[in-house]
Protein backbone atom coordinates (compact mmCIF):
# COMPACT_ATOMS: atom_id res chain seq x y z
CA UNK A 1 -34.68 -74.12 7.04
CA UNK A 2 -36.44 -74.76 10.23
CA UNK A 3 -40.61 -75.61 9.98
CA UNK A 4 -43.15 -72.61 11.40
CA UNK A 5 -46.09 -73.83 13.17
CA UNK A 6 -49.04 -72.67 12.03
CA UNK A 7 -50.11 -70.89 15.28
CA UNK A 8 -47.42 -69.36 17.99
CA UNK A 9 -46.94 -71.75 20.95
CA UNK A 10 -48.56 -71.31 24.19
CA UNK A 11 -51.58 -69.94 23.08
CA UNK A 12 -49.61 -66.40 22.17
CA UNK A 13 -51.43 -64.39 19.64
CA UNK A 14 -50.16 -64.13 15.98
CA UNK A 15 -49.78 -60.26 16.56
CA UNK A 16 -47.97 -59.06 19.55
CA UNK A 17 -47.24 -55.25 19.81
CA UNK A 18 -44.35 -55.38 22.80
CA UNK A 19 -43.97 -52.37 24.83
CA UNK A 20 -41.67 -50.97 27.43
CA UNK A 21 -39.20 -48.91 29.01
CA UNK A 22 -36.09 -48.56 26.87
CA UNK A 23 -33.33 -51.16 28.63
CA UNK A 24 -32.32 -54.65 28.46
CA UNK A 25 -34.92 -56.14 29.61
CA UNK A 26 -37.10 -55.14 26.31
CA UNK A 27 -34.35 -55.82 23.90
CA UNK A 28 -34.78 -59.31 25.56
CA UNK A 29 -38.35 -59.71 25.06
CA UNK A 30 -38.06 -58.82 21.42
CA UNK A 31 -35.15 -61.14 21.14
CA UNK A 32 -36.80 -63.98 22.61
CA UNK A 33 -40.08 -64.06 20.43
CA UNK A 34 -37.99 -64.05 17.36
CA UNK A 35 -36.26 -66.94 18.76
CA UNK A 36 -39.20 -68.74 19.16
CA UNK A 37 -40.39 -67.71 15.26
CA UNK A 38 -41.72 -64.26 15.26
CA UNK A 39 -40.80 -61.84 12.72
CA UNK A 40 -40.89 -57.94 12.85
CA UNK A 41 -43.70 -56.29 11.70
CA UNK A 42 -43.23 -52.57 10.57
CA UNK A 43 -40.36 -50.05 12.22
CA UNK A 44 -40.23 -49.43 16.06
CA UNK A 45 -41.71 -46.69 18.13
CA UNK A 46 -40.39 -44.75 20.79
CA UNK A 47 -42.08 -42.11 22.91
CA UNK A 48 -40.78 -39.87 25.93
CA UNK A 49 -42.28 -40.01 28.94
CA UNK A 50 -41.37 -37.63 31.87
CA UNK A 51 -39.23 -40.10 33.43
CA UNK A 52 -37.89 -42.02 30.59
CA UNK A 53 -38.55 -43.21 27.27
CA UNK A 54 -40.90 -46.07 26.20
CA UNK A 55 -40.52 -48.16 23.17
CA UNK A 56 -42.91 -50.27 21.44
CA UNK A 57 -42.05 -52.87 18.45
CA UNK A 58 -44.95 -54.89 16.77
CA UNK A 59 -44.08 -58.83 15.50
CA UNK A 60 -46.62 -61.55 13.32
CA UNK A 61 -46.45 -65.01 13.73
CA UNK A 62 -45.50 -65.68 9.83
CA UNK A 63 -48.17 -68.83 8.28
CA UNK A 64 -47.11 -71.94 7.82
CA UNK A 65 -48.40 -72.95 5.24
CA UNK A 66 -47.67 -70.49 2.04
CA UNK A 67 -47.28 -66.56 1.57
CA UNK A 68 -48.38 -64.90 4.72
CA UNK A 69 -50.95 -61.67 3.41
CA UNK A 70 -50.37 -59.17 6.11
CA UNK A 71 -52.78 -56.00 6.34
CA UNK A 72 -50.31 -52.82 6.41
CA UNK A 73 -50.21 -51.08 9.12
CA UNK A 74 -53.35 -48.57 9.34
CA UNK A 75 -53.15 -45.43 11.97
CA UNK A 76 -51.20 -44.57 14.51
CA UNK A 77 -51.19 -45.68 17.78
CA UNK A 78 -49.47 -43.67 20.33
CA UNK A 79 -48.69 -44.23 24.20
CA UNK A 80 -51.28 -41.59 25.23
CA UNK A 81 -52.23 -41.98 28.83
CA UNK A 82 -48.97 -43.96 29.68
C-alpha cells in the first residue's frame, strides 16, 4: 500500500474540478492526477456546447492521516457561459 502525503504535491489544491473538451487529452489529465494520488470525487459531468461537448470530473486529495470526512456534494454547477 503506497503512503499519501498529507497535502497534493506542487502546491495543487486538495479539490480539483477538471474540465474540458471531450478527447484524449482530458482522459489524460484525469489519468494523471490519480497517478499522482487523487481519487474521484462524485460522478462526471458532461454538457453540449454548440461545437462540441465539454466534460468536467471533480477529484480530493484523500488525508493522510485517518478517515478523510468529505462534505457531499451541494448544488449544481453547470458550464453556463462556456
Amino acid at each position: 500500500m503506497t503512503d499519501i502525503a498529507d497535502a497534493p504535491p506542487n502546491d495543487l489544491p486538495r479539490y480539483r474540478l477538471l474540465t474540458g473538451t471531450d478527447d484524449a487529452a482530458f482522459c489524460h489529465r484525469v489519468s494523471e492526477a490519480l497517478q499522482l494520488g487523487y481519487q474521484l470525487y462524485g460522478s462526471p459531468t458532461m454538457a453540449a456546447r454548440g461545437d462540441g461537448v465539454i466534460v468536467g470530473q471533480a477529484l480530493i486529495w484523500p488525508s493522510g492521516s485517518g478517515p478523510t470526512t468529505v462534505p457531499q456534494p451541494g448544488r449544481r454547477v453547470g458550464f453556463m457561459g462556456l
